[in-house]
Protein backbone atom coordinates (compact mmCIF):
# COMPACT_ATOMS: atom_id res chain seq x y z
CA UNK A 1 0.00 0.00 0.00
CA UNK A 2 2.77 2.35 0.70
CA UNK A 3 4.09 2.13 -2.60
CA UNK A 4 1.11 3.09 -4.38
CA UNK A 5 0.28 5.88 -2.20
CA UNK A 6 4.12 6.96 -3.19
CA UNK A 7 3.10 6.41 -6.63
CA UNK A 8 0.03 8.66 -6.80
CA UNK A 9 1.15 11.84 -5.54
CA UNK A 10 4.24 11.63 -7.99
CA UNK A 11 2.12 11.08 -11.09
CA UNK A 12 0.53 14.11 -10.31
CA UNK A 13 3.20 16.30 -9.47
CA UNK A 14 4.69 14.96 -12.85
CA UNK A 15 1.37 15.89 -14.85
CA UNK A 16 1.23 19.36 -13.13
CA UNK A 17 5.20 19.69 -14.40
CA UNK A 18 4.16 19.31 -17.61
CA UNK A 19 0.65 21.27 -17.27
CA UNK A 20 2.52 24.07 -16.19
CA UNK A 21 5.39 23.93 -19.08
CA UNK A 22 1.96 23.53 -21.46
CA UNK A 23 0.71 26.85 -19.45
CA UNK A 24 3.97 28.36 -20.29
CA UNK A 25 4.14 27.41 -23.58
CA UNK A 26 0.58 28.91 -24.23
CA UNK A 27 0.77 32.09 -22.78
CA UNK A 28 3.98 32.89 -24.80
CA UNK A 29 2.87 31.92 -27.94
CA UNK A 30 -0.13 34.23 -27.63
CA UNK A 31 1.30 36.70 -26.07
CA UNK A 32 0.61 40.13 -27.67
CA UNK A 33 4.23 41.80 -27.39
CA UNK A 34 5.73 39.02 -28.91
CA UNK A 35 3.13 38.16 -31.67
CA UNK A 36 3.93 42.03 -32.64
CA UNK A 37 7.47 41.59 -32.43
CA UNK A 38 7.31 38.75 -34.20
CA UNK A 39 5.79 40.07 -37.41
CA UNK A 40 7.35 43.14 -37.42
CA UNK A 41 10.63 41.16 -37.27
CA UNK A 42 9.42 38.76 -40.47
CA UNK A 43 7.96 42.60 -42.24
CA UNK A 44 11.49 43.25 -41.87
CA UNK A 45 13.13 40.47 -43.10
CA UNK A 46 11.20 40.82 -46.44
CA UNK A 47 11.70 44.38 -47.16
CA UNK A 48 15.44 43.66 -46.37
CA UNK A 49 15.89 40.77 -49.06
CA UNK A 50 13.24 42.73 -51.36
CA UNK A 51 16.11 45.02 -51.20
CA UNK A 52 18.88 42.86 -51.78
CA UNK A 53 16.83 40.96 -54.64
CA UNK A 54 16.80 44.28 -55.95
CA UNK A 55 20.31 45.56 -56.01
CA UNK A 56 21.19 42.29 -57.51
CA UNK A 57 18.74 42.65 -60.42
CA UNK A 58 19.95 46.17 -60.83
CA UNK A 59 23.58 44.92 -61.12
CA UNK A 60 22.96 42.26 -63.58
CA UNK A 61 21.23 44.64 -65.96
């Protein structure tokens, strides 16, 4: 009986790890600040090769 009782409570502390990591995982994949960051860092990225794409056509003609 002990063992089981052992068993249980580390199970759950286990599942409440890994709710908590889920929690974690959620909140900063929907958080605002970083969803804005996020595409204004990718808005970035294609203007900047846009650019390069650009200077490179210019060169070859």
């Amino acid at each position: 009986k002990t063992t089981s009782a052992y068993i249980v409570p580390m199970q759950l502390s286990v599942a409440i790890k890994y709710l908590y990591f889920i929690a974690i995982l959620i909140s900063s994949l929907f958080n605002p600040y970083l969803v804005v960051g996020l595409v204004i860092f990718v808005i970035g990225e294609v203007i900047v090769r846009a650019v390069k794409m650009k200077d490179e056509q210019d060169l070859t003609v």
